[in-house]
N, C-alpha and C. Protein backbone atom coordinates (compact mmCIF):
# COMPACT_ATOMS: atom_id res chain seq x y z
N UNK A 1 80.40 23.92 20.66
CA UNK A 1 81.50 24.36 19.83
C UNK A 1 82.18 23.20 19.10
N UNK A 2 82.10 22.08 20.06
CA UNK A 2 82.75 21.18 18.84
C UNK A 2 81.89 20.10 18.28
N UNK A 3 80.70 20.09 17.75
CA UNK A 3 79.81 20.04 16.58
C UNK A 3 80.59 20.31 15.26
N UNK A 4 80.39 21.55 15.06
CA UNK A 4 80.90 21.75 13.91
C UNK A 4 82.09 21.10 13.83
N UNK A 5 83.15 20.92 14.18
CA UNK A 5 84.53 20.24 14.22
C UNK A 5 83.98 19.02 14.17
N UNK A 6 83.61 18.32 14.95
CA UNK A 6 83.02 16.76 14.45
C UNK A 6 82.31 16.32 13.30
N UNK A 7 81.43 17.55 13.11
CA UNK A 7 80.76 16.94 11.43
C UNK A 7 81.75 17.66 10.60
N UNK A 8 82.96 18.27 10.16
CA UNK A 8 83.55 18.75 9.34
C UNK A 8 84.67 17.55 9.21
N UNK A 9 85.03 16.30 10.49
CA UNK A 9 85.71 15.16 10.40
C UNK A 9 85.27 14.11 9.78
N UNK A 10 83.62 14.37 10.47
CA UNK A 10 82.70 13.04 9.88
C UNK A 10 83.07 12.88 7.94
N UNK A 11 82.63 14.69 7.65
CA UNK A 11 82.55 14.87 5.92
C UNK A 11 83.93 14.51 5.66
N UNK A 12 84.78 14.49 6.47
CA UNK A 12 86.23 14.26 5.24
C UNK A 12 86.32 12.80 5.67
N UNK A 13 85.55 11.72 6.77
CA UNK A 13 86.15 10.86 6.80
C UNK A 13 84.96 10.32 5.76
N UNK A 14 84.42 10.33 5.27
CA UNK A 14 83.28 10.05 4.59
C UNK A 14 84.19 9.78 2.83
N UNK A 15 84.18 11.60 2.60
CA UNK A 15 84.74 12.09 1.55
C UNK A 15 86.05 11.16 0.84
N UNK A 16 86.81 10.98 2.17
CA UNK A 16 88.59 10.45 1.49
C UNK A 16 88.12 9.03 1.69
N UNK A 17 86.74 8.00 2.02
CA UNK A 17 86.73 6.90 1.83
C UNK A 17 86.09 6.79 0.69
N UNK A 18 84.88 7.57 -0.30
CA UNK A 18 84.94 7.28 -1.33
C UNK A 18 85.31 7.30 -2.46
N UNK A 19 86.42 8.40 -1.96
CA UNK A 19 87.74 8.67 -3.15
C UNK A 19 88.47 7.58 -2.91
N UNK A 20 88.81 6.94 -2.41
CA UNK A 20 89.84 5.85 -2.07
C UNK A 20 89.40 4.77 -2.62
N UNK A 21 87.79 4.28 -2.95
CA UNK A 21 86.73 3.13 -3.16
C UNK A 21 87.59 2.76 -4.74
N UNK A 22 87.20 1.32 -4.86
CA UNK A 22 87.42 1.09 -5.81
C UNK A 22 86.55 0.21 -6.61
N UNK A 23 85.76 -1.09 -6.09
CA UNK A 23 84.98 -1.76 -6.14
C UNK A 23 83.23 -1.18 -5.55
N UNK A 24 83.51 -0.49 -4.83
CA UNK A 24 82.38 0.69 -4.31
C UNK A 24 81.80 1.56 -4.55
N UNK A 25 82.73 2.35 -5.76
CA UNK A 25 82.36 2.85 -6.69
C UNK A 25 80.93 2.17 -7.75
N UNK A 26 81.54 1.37 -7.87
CA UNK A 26 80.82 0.64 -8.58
C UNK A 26 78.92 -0.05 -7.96
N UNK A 27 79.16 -0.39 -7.36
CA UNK A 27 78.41 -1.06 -6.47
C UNK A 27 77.19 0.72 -6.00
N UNK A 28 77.93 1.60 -5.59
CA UNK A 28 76.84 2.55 -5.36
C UNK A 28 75.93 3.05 -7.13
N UNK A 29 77.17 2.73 -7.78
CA UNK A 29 76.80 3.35 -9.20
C UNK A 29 75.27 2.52 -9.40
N UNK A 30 75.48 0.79 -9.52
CA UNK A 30 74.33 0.24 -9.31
C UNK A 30 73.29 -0.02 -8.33
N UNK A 31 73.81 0.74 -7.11
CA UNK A 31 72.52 1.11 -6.40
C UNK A 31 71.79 2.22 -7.29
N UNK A 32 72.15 2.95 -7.66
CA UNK A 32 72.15 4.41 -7.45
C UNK A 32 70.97 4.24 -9.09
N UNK A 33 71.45 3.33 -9.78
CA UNK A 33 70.72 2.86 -11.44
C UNK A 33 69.29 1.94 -10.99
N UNK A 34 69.12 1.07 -9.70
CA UNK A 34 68.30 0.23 -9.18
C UNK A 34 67.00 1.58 -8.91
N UNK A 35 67.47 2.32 -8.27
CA UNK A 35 66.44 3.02 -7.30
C UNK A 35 66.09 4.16 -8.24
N UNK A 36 66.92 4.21 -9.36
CA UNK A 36 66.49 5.56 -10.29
C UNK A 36 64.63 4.45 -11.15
N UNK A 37 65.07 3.36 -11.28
CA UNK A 37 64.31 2.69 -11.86
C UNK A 37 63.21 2.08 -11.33
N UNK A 38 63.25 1.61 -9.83
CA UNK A 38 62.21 1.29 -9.40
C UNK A 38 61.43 2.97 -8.80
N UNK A 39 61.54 3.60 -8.32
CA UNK A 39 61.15 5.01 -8.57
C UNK A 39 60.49 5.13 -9.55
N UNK A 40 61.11 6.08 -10.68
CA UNK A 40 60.78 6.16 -11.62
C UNK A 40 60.21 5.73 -13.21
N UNK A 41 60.78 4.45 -13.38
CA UNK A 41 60.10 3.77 -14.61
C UNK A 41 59.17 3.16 -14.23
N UNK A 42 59.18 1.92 -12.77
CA UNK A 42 58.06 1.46 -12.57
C UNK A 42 56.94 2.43 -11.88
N UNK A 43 56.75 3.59 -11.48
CA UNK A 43 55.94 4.53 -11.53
C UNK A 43 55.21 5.03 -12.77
N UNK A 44 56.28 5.18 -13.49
CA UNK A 44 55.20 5.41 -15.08
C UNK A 44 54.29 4.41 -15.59
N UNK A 45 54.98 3.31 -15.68
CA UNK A 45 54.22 2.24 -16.23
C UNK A 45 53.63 1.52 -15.74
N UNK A 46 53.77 1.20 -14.33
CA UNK A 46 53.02 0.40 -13.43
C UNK A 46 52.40 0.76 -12.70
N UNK A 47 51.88 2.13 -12.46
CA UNK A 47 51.50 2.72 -11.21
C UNK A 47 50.66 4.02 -11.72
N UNK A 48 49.76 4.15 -12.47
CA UNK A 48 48.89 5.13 -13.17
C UNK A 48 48.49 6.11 -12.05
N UNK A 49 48.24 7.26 -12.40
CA UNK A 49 47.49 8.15 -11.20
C UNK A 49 45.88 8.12 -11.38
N UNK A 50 45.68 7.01 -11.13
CA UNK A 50 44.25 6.48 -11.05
C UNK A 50 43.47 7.75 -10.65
N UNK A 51 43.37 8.60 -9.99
CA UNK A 51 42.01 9.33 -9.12
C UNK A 51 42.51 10.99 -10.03
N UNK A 52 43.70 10.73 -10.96
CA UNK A 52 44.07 11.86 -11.51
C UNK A 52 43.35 11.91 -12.97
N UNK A 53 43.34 10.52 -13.55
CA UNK A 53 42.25 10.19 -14.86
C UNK A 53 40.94 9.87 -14.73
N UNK A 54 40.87 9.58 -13.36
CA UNK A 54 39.27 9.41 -13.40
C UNK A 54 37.81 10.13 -13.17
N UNK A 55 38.19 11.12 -12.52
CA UNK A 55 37.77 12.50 -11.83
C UNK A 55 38.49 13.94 -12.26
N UNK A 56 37.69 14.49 -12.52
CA UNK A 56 37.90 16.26 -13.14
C UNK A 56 38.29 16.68 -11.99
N UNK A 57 38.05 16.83 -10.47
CA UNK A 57 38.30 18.20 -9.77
C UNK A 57 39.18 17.37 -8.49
N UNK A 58 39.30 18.40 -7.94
CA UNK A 58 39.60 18.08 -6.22
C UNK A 58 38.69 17.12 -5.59
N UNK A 59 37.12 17.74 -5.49
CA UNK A 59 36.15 17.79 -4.62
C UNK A 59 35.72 16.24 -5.40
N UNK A 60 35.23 15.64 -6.32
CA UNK A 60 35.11 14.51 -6.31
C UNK A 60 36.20 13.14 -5.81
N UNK A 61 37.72 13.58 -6.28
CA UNK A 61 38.59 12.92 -5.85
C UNK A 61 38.57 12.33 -4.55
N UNK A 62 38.08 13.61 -3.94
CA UNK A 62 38.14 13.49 -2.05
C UNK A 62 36.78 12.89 -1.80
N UNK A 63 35.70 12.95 -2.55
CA UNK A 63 34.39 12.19 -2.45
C UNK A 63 34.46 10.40 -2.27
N UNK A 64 35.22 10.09 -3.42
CA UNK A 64 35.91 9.10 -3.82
C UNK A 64 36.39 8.41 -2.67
N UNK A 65 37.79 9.10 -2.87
CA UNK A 65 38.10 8.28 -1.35
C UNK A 65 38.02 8.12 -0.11
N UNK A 66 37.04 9.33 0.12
CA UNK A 66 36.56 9.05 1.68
C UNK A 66 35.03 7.97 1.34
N UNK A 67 34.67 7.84 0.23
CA UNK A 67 33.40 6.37 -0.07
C UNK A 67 33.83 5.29 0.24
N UNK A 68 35.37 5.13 -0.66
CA UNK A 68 36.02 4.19 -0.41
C UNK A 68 36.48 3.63 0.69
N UNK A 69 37.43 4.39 1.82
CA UNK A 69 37.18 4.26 2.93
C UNK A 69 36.65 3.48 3.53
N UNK A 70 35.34 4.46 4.02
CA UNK A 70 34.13 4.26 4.81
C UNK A 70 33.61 2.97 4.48
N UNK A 71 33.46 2.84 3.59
CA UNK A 71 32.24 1.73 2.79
C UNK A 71 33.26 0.21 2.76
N UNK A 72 34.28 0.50 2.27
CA UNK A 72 35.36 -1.22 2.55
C UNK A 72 35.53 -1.56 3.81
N UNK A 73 35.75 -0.88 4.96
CA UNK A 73 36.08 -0.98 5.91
C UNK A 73 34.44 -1.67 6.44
N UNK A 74 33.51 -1.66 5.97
CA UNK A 74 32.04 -2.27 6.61
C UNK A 74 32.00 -3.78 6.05
């Protein structure tokens, strides 16, 4: 029973510290711009879906990398 009462303290003690933030604000803002970018832009441009352009189906994809696999690992 008192779960709920403890995480309903946790959320407001959470809540009224980042309303209160002032410099923190800030600082999550540029986390928050860091991780949108390494995510997402360097995924587009740096990180191709290799086995998605190189192969038409499922069944070769999975051919692929179970060759790969098997065969580097020797």
């Amino acid at each position: 029973m008192k779960l709920p009462s403890f995480l309903q303290k946790l959320f407001t003690f959470y809540r009224e510290g980042f309303r209160n933030m002032t410099v923190g604000k800030t600082l999550w803002i540029i986390i928050l711009i860091k991780l949108f970018v390494m995510f997402v832009v360097l995924k587009i441009f740096f990180f191709p879906n290799y086995l998605k352009t190189n192969f038409k189906d499922d069944k070769s994809r999975a051919d692929h990398v179970r060759q790969e696999l098997t065969i580097k690992n020797n």
